[in-house]
N, C-alpha and C. Protein backbone atom coordinates (compact mmCIF):
# COMPACT_ATOMS: atom_id res chain seq x y z
N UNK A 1 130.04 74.14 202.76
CA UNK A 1 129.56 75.45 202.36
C UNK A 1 129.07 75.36 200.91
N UNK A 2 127.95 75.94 200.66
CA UNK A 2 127.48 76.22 199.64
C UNK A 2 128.24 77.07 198.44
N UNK A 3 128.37 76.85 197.18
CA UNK A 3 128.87 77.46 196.00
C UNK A 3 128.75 79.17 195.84
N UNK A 4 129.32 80.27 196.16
CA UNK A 4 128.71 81.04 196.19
C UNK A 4 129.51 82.24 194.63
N UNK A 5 128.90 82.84 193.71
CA UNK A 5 129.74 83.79 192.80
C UNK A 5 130.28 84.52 193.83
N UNK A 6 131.22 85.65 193.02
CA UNK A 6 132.50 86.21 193.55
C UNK A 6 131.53 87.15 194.59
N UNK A 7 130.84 87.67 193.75
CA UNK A 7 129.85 88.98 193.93
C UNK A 7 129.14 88.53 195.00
N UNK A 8 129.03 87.14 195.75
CA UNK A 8 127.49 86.80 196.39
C UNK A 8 128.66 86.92 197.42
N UNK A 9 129.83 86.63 197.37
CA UNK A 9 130.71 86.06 198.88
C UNK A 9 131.00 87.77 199.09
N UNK A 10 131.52 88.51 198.59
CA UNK A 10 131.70 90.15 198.43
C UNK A 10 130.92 90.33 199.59
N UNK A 11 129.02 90.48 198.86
CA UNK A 11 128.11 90.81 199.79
C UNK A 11 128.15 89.77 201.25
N UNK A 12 127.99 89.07 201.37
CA UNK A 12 128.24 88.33 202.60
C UNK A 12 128.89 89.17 203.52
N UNK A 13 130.45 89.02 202.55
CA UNK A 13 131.41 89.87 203.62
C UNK A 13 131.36 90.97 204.01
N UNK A 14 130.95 91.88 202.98
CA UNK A 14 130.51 93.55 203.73
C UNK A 14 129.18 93.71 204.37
N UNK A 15 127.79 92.31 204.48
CA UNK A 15 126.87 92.09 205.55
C UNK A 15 127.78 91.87 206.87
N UNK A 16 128.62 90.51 206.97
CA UNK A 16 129.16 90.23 208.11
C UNK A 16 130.11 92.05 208.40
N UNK A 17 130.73 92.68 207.90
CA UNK A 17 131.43 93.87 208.42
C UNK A 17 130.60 94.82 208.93
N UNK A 18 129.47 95.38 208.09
CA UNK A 18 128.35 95.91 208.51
C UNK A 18 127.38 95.85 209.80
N UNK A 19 127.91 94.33 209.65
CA UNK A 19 126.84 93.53 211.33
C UNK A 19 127.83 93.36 212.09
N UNK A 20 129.22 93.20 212.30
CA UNK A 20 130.45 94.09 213.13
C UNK A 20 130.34 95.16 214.06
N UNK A 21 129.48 96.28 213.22
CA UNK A 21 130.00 97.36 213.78
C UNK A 21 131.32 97.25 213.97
N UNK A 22 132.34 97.44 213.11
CA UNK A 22 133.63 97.83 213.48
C UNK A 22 134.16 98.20 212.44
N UNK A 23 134.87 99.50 212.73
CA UNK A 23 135.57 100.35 211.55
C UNK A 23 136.82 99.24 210.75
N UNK A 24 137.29 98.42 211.53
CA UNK A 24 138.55 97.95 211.55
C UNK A 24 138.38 96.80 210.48
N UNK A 25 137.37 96.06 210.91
CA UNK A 25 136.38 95.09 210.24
C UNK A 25 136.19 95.36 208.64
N UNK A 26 135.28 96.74 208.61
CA UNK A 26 134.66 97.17 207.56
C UNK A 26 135.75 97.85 206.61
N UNK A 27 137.13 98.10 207.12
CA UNK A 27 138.27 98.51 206.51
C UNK A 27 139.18 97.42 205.52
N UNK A 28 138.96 96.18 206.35
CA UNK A 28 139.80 95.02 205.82
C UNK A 28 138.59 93.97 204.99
N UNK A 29 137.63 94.45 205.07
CA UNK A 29 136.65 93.85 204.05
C UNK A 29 136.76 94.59 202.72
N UNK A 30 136.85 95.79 203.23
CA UNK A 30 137.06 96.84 201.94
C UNK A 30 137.93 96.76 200.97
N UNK A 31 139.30 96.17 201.82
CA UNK A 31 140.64 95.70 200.57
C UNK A 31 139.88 94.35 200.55
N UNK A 32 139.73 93.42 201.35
CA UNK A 32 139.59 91.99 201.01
C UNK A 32 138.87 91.74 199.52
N UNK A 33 137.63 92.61 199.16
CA UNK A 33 137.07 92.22 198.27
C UNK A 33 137.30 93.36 196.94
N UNK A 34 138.77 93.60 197.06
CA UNK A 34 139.07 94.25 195.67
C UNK A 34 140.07 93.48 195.12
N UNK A 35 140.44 92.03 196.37
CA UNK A 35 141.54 91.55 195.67
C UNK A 35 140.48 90.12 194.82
N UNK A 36 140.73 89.34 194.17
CA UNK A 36 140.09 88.05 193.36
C UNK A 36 139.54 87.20 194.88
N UNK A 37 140.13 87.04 196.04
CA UNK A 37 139.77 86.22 196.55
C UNK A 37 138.11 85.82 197.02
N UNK A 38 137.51 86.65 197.13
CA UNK A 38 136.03 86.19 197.02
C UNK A 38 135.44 85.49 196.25
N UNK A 39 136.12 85.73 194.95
CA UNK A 39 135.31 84.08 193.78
C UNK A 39 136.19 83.02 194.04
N UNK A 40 137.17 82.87 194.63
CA UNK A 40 137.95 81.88 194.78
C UNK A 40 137.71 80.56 195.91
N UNK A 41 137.69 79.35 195.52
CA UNK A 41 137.68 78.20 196.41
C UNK A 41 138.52 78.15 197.32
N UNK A 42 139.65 78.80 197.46
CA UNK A 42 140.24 78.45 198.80
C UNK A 42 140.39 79.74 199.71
N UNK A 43 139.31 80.58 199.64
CA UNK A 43 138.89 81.65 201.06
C UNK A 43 137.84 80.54 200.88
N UNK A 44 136.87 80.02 200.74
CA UNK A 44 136.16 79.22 201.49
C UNK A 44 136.35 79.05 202.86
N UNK A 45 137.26 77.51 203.32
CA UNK A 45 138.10 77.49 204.18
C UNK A 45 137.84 78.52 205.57
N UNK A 46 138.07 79.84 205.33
CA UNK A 46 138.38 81.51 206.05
C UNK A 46 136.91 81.79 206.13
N UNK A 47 135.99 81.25 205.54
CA UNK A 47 134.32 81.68 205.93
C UNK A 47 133.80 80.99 206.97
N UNK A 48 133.03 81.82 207.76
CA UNK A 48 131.89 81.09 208.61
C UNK A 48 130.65 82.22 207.87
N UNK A 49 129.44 81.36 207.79
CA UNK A 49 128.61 81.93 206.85
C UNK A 49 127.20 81.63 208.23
N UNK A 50 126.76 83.01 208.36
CA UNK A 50 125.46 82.79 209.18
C UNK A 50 124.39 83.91 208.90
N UNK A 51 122.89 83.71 209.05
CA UNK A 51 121.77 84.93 209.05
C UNK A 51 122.42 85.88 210.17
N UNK A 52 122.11 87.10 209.87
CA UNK A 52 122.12 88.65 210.92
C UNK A 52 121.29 89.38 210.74
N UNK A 53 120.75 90.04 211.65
CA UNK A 53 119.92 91.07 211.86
C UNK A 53 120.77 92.39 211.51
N UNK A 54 119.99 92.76 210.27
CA UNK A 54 120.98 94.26 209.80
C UNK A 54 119.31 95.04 209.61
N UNK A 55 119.54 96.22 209.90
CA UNK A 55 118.72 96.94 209.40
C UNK A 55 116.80 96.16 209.36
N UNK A 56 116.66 95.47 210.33
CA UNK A 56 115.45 95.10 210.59
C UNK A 56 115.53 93.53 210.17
N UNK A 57 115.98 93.56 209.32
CA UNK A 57 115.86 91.95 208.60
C UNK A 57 116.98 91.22 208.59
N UNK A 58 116.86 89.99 208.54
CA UNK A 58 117.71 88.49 208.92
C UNK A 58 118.13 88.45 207.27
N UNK A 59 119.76 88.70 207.35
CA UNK A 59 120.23 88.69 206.13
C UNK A 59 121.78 87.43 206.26
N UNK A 60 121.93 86.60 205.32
CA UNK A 60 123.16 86.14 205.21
C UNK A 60 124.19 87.08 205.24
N UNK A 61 125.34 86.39 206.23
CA UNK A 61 126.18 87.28 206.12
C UNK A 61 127.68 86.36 206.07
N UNK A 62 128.96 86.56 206.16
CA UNK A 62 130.40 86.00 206.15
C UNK A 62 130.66 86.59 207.08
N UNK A 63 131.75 86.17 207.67
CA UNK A 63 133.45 86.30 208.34
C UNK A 63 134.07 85.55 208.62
N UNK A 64 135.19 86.07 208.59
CA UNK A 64 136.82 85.65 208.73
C UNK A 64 136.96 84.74 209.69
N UNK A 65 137.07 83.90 209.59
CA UNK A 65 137.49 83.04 210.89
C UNK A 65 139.16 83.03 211.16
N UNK A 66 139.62 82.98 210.67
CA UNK A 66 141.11 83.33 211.10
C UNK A 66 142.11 84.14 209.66
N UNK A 67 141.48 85.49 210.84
CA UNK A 67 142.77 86.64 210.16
C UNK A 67 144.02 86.40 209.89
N UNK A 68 144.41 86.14 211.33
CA UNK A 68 145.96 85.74 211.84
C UNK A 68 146.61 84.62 210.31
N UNK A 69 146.09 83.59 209.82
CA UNK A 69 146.01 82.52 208.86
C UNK A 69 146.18 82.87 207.56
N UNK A 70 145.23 84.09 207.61
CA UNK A 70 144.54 84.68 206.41
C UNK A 70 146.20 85.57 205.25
N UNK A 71 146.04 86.02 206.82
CA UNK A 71 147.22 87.18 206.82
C UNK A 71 148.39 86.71 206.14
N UNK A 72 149.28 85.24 207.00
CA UNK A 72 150.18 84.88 206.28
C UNK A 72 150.11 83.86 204.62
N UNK A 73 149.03 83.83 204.22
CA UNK A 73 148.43 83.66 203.30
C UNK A 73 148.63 82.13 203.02
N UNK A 74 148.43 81.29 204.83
CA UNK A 74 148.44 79.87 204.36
C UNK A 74 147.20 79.82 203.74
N UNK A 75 147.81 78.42 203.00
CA UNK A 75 147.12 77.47 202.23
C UNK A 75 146.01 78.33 200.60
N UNK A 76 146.66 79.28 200.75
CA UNK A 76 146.31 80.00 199.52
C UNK A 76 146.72 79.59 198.32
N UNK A 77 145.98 80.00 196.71
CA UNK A 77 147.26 79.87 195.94
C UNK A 77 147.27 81.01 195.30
N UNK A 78 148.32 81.13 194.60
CA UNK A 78 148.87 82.44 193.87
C UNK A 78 147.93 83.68 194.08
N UNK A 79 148.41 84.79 194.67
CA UNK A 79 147.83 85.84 194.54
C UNK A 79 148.99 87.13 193.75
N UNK A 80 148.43 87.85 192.83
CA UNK A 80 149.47 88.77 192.29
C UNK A 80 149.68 89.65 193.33
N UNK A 81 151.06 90.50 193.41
CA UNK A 81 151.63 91.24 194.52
C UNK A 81 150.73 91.89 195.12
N UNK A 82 149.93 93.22 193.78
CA UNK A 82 149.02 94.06 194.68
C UNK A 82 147.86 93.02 195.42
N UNK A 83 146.89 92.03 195.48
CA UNK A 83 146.20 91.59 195.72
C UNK A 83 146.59 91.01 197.58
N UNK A 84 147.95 90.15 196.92
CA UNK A 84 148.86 89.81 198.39
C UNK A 84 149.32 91.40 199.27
N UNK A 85 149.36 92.00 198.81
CA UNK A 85 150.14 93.09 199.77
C UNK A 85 148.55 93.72 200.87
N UNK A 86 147.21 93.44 199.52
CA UNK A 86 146.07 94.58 200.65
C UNK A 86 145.44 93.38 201.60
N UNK A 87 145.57 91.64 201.10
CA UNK A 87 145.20 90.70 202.14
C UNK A 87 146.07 90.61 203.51
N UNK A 88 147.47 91.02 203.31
CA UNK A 88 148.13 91.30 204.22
C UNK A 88 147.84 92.75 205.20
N UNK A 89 147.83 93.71 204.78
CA UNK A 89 147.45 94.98 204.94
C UNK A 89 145.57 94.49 205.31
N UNK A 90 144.46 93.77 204.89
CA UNK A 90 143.97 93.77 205.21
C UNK A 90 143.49 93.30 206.88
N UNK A 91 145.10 91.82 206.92
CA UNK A 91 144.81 91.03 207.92
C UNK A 91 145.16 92.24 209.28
N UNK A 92 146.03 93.09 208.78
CA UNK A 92 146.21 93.86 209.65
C UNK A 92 145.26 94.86 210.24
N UNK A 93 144.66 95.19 209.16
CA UNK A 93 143.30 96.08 210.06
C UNK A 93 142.48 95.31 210.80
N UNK A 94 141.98 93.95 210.35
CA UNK A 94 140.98 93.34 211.27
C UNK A 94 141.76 92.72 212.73
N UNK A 95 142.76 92.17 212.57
CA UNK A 95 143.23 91.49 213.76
C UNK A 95 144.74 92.04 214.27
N UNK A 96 144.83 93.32 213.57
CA UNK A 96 146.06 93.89 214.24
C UNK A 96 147.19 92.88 214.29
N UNK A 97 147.28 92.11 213.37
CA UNK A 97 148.38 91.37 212.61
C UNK A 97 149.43 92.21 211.89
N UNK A 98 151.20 92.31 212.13
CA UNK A 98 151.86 93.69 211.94
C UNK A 98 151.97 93.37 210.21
N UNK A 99 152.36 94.41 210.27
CA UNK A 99 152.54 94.53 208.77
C UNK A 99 153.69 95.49 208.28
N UNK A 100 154.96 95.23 207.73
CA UNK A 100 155.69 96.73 206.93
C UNK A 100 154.84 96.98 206.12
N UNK A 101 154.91 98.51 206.21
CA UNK A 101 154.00 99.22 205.39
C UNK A 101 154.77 99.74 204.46
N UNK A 102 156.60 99.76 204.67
CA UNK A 102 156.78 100.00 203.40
C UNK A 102 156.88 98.94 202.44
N UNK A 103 157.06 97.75 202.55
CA UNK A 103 157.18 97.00 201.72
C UNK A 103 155.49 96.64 201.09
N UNK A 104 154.65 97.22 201.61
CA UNK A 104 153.26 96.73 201.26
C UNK A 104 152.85 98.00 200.59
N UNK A 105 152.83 98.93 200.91
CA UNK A 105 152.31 100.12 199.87
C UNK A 105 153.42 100.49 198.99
N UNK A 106 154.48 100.19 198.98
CA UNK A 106 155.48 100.90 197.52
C UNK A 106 154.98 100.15 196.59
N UNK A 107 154.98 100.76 195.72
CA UNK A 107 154.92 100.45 193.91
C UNK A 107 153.79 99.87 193.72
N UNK A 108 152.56 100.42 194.47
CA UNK A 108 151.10 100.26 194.35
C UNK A 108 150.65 101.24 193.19
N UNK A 109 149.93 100.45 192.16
CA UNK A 109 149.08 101.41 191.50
C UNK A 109 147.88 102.41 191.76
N UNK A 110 147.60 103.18 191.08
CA UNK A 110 146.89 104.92 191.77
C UNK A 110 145.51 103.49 192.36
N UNK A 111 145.09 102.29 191.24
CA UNK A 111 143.51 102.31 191.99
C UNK A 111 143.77 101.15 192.86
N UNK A 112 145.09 100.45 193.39
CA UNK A 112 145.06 99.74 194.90
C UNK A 112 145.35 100.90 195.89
N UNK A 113 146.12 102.29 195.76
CA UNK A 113 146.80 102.62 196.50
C UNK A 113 145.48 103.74 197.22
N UNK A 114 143.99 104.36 196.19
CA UNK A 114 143.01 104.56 196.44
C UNK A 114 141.97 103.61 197.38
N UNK A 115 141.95 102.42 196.94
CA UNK A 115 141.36 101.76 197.75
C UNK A 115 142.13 101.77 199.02
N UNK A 116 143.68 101.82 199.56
CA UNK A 116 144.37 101.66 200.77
C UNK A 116 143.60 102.76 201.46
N UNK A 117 143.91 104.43 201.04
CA UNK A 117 143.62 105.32 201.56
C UNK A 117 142.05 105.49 202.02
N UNK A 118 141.27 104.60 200.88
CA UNK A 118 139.34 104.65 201.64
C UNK A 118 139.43 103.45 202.78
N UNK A 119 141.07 102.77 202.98
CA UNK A 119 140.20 101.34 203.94
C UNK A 119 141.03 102.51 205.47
N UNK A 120 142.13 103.32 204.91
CA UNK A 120 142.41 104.08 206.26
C UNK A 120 141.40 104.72 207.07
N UNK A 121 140.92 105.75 205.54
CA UNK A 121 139.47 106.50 206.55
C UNK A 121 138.03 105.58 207.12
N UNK A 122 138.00 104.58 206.74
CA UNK A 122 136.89 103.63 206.94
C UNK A 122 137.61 103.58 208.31
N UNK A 123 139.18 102.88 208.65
CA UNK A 123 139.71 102.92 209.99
C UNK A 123 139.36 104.15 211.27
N UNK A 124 139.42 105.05 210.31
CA UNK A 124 139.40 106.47 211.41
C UNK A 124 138.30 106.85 211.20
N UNK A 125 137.34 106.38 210.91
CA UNK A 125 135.73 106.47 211.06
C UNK A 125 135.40 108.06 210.56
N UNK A 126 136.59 108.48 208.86
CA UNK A 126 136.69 109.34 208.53
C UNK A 126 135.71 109.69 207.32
N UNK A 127 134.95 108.05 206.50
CA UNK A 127 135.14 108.08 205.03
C UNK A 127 134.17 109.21 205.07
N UNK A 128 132.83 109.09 205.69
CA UNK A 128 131.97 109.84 205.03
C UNK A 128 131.73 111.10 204.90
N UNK A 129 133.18 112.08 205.71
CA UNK A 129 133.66 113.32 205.34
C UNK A 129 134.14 113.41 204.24
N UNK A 130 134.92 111.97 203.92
CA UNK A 130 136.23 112.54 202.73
C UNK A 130 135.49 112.05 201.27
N UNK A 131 135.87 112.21 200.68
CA UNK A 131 136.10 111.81 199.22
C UNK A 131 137.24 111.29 198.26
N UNK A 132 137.71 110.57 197.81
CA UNK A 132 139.11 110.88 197.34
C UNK A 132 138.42 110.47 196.06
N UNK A 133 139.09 111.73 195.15
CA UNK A 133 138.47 112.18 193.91
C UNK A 133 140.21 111.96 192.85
N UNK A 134 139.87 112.11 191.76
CA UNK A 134 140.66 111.99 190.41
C UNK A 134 141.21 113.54 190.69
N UNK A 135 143.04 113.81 190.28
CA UNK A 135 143.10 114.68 190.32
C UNK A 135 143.36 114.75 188.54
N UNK A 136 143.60 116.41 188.34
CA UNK A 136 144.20 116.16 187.19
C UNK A 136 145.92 116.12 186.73
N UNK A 137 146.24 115.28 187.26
CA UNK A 137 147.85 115.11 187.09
C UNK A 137 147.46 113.61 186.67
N UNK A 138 146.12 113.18 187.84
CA UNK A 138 145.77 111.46 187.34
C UNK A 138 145.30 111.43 185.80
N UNK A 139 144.65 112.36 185.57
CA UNK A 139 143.78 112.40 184.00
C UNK A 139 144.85 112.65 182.98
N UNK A 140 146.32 113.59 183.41
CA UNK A 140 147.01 113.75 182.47
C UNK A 140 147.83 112.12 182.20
N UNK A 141 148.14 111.59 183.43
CA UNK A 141 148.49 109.82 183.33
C UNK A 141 147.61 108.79 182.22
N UNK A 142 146.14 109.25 182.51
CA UNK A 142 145.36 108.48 181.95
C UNK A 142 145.63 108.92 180.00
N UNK A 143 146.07 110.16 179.79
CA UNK A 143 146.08 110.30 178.63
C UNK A 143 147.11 109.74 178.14
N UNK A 144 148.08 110.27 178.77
CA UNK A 144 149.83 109.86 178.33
C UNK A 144 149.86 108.46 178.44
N UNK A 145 148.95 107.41 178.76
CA UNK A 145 149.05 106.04 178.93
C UNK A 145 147.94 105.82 177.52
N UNK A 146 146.97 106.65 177.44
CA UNK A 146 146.03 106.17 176.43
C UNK A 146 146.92 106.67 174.86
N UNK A 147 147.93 107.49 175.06
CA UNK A 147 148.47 107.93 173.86
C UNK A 147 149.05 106.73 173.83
N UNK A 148 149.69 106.21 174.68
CA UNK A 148 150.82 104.90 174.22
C UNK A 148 150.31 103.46 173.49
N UNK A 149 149.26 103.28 174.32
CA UNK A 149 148.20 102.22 173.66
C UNK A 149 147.40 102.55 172.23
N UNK A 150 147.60 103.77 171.69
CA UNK A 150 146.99 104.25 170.91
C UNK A 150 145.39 103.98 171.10
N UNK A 151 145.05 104.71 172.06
CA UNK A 151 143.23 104.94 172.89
C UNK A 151 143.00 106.43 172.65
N UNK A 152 141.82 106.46 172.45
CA UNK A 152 141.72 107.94 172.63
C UNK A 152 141.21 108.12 173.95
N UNK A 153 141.07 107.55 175.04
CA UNK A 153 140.78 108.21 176.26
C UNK A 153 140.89 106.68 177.17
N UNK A 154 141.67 106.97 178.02
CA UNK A 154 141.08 105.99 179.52
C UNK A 154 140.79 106.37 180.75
N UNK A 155 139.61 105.16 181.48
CA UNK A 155 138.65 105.76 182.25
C UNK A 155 139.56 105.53 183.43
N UNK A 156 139.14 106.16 184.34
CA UNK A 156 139.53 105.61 186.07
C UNK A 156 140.39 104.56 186.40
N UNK A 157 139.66 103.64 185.64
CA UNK A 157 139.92 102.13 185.98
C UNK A 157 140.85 101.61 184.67
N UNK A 158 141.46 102.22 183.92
CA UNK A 158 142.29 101.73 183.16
C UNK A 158 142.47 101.09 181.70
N UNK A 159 141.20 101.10 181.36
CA UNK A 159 140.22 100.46 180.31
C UNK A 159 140.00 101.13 179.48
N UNK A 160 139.98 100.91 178.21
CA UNK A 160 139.68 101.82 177.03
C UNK A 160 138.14 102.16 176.66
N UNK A 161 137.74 103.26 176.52
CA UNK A 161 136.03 103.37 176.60
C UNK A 161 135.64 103.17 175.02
């Protein structure tokens, strides 16, 4: 397989989910590529890389060749908890591989535990009703965390602007 940036294997994978048709698919691509493993050399391995017909035109695309694999996270290396908990949680949406869900969603931060809830409605072929928006109890977090760092404001994503 060819060298691909994080960003080029990403797109691949949400072409191959897209050219799926499957909610289940397009749910566990959704966590897959919020965790590091797409720039990483050993999901290689987990790719089959081929052209698809999406939307009129013959586009490169990825998938998973073994969820089931994926899931118990052979031959991986180090992934931090949240990253390991949504590849697990991911293997489970695509190949219905079980999963505790309490041990995989407790003590998730607001932006893995956001991405969980958009890969549910992607499941229930819900997203493009819902939205899940910032409340303000999140904005009062974002302050009371930016007071501690001494920031005057942080964004969404945790980062000082």
């Amino acid at each position: 397989m060819t060298t691909h940036t994080a960003e080029e294997v990403a797109m691949l994978l949400e072409n191959g989910a897209r050219a799926s048709d499957s909610p289940f698919q397009q749910a566990a691509i959704h966590l897959l590529t919020y965790t590091d493993l797409p720039g990483r050399a050993d999901l290689a391995p987990y790719l089959d890389i081929e052209d698809v017909e999406l939307d009129g035109q013959s586009v490169p695309a990825a998938w998973i060749r073994d969820w089931h694999r994926l899931g118990r996270l052979e031959n991986l290396l180090y992934l931090h908890g949240g990253a390991e908990r949504l590849v697990r949680l991911a293997a489970s949406m695509a190949h219905g591989e079980p999963v505790d869900l309490s041990a995989t969603l407790s003590g998730l931060g607001h932006a893995h535990a956001r991405r969980v809830l958009e890969a549910v409605a992607i499941c229930a072929g819900v997203d493009e009703f819902y939205a899940i928006t910032e409340t303000p109890a999140l904005q009062r977090n974002n302050d009371f965390l930016a007071g501690l760092l001494g920031e005057t404001t942080l964004t969404g994503e945790g980062r000082s602007e």
